[in-house]
Structure formats: structure tokens, C-alpha cells
Protein backbone atom coordinates (compact mmCIF):
# COMPACT_ATOMS: atom_id res chain seq x y z
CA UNK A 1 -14.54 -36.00 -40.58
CA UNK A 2 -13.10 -34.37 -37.57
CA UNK A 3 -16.05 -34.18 -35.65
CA UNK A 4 -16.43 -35.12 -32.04
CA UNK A 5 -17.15 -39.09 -31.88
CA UNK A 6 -14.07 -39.69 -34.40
CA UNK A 7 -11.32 -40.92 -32.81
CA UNK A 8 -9.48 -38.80 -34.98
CA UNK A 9 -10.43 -35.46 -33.35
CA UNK A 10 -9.67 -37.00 -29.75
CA UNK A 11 -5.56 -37.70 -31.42
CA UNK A 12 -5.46 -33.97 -32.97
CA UNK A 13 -6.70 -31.99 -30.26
CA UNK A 14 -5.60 -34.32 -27.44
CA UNK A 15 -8.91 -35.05 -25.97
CA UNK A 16 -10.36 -37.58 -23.61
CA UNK A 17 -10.98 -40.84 -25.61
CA UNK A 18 -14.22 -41.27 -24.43
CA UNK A 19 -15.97 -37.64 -23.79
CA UNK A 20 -13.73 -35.59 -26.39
CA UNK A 21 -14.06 -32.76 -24.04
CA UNK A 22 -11.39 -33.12 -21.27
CA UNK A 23 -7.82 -32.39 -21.68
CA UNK A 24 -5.46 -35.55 -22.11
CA UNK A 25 -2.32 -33.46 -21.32
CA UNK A 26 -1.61 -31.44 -18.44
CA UNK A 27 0.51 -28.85 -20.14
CA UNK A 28 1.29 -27.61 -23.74
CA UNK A 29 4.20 -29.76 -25.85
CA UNK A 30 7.35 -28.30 -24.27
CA UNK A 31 10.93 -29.21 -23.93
CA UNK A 32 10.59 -29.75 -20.56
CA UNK A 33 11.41 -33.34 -19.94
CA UNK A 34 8.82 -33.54 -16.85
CA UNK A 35 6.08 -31.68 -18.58
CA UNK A 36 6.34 -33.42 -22.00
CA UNK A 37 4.07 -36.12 -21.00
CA UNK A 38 2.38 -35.29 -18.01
CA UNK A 39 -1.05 -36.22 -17.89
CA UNK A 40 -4.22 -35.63 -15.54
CA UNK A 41 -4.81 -39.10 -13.45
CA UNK A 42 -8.43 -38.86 -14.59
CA UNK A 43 -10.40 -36.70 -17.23
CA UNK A 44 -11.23 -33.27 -16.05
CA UNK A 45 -15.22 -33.82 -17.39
CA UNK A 46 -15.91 -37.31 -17.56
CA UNK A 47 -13.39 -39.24 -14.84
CA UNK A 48 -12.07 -41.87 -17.17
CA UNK A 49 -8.90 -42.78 -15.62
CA UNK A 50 -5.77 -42.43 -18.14
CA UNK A 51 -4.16 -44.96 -16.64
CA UNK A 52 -5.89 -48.16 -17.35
CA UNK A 53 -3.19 -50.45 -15.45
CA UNK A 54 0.28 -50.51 -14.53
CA UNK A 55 2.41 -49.67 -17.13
CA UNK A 56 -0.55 -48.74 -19.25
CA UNK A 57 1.65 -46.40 -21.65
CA UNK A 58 4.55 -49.16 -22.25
CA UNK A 59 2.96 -50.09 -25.43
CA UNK A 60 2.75 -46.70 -26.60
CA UNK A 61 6.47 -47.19 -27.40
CA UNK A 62 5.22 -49.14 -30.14
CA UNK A 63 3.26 -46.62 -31.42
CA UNK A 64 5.88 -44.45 -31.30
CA UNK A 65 8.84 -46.64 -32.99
CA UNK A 66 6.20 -46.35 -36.02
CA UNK A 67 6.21 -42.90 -36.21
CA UNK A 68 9.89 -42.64 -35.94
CA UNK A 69 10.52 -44.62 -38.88
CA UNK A 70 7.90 -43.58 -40.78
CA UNK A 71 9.19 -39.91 -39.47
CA UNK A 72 13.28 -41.30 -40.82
CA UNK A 73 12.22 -42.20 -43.96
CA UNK A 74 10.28 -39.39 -44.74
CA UNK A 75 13.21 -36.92 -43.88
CA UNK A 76 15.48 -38.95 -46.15
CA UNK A 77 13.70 -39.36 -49.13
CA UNK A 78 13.45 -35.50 -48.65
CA UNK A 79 16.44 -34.65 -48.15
CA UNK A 80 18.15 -36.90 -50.31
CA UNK A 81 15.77 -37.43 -53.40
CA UNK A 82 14.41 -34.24 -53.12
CA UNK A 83 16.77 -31.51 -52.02
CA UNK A 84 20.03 -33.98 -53.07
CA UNK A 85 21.99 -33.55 -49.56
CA UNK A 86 24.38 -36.28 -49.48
CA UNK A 87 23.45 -39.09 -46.74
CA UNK A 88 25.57 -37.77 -43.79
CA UNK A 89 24.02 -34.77 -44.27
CA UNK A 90 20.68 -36.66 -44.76
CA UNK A 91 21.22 -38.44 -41.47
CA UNK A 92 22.06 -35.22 -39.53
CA UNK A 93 18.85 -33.88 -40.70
CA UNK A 94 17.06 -36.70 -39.50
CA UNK A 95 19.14 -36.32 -36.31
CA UNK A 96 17.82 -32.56 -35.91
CA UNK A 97 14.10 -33.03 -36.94
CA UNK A 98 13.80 -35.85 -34.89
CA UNK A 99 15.27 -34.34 -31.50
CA UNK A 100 12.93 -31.44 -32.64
CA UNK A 101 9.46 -33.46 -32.61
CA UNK A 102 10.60 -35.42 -29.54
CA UNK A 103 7.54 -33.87 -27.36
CA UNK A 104 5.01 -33.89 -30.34
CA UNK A 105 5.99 -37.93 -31.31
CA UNK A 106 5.71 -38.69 -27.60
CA UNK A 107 2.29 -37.16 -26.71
CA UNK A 108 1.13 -38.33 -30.21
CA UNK A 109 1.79 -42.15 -29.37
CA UNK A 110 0.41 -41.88 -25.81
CA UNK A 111 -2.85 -40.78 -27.63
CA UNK A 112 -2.94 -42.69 -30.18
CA UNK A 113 -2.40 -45.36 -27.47
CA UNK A 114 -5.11 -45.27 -25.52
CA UNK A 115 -7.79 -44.46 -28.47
CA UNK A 116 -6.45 -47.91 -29.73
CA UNK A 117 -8.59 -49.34 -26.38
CA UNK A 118 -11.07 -46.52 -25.56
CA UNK A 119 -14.11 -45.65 -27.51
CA UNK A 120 -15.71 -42.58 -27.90
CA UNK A 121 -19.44 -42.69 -25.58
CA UNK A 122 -21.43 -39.36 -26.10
CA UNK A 123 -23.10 -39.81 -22.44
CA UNK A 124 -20.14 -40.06 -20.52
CA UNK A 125 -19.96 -36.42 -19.36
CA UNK A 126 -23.56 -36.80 -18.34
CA UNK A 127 -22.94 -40.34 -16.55
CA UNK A 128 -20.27 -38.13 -14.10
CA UNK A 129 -23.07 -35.27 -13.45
CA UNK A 130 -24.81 -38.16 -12.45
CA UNK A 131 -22.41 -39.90 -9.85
């Protein structure tokens, strides 16, 4: 199910879109505001380049609205139905997790972003050898 040629294992192990063997991400998730979503201009092993067009990543904000509601309401049915805080302390819970998955909601949607318009193409690795 994972396996390379999913787009699923290119969004969980942050690979290239269309080799699934280059990094996405220049760095680990970190706090670091510059770091958090740096990414290589092209892929290491096949040379796609991340950045389709200007502004590529804009609609990855999207992407990344839906997370952090799905991400809110998960956190208060939790907290509330669940562990029976009352809702300010539901909210500052949501408050703290969310500040806390910043960098992993952020790299997440950028992914998730561009698998939405790249496809995975098991010969693109040897098309570069090729170049």
C-alpha cells in the first residue's frame, strides 16, 4: 500500500513526486522558521523542478487550512468529549498542539500539494542518467 509508485509513500516519507527517491525537503521538520520549509530547487535524482511556477506553493495554503480544521476539531472532541476539559481549556489545547505541529502541517500541505499535480513515472531517474 505504501510502496513506491503510491502517491502515498511520496507524502509520508517526503519524496520526489515523480521518482520517490529524492528528498523534497532540504532539512528535517524543525522550529526554525527558515528551515521549516526549505526545499531543493530541483530533485536531487531525477531534476523535477519543485517549483512548477511562480507562486507554485500558494495553493498549498489550502491544503493546509484542511488540516487545521480537521486538526481543531479533532483536539476538541478530545479534549472535551473525551477527557471533559471545559472549552477554554479545550481551546488552549488546540492553541498548544497546533503551534506544536506548525512545521509538520506546513511540509505536509506543500507535499500533498504538489502530488495533487505530479505523478509518479518509474523511468524518471533513468531519463536524468540519460540527459
Amino acid at each position: 500500500m505504501f510502496g513506491k509508485g503510491n502517491k502515498l509513500y511520496s507524502i509520508f516519507r517526503n519524496k520526489c513526486p515523480r521518482c520517490h527517491e529524492g528528498d523534497f525537503f532540504k532539512y528535517q521538520p524543525t522550529f526554525n522558521p527558515k528551515k521549516m520549509t526549505s526545499l531543493h530547487e530541483n530533485c536531487p535524482k531525477c531534476n523535477l523542478k519543485y517549483m512548477i511556477e511562480p507562486s507554485f506553493f500558494f495553493g498549498a495554503m489550502y491544503v493546509n487550512y484542511a488540516i487545521a480544521v480537521a486538526l481543531f476539531v479533532a483536539i476538541f472532541i478530545i479534549a472535551k468529549v473525551f477527557i471533559g476539559l471545559s472549552i477554554l481549556h479545550s481551546f488552549i489545547a488546540i492553541v498548544v498542539v497546533s503551534l506544536l505541529l506548525t512545521p509538520v502541517s506546513l511540509r505536509l500541505s506543500r507535499i500533498i500539494w504538489i502530488n495533487l499535480f505530479v505523478s509518479y513515472d518509474k523511468d524518471a531517474v533513468k531519463l536524468k542518467s540519460e540527459r
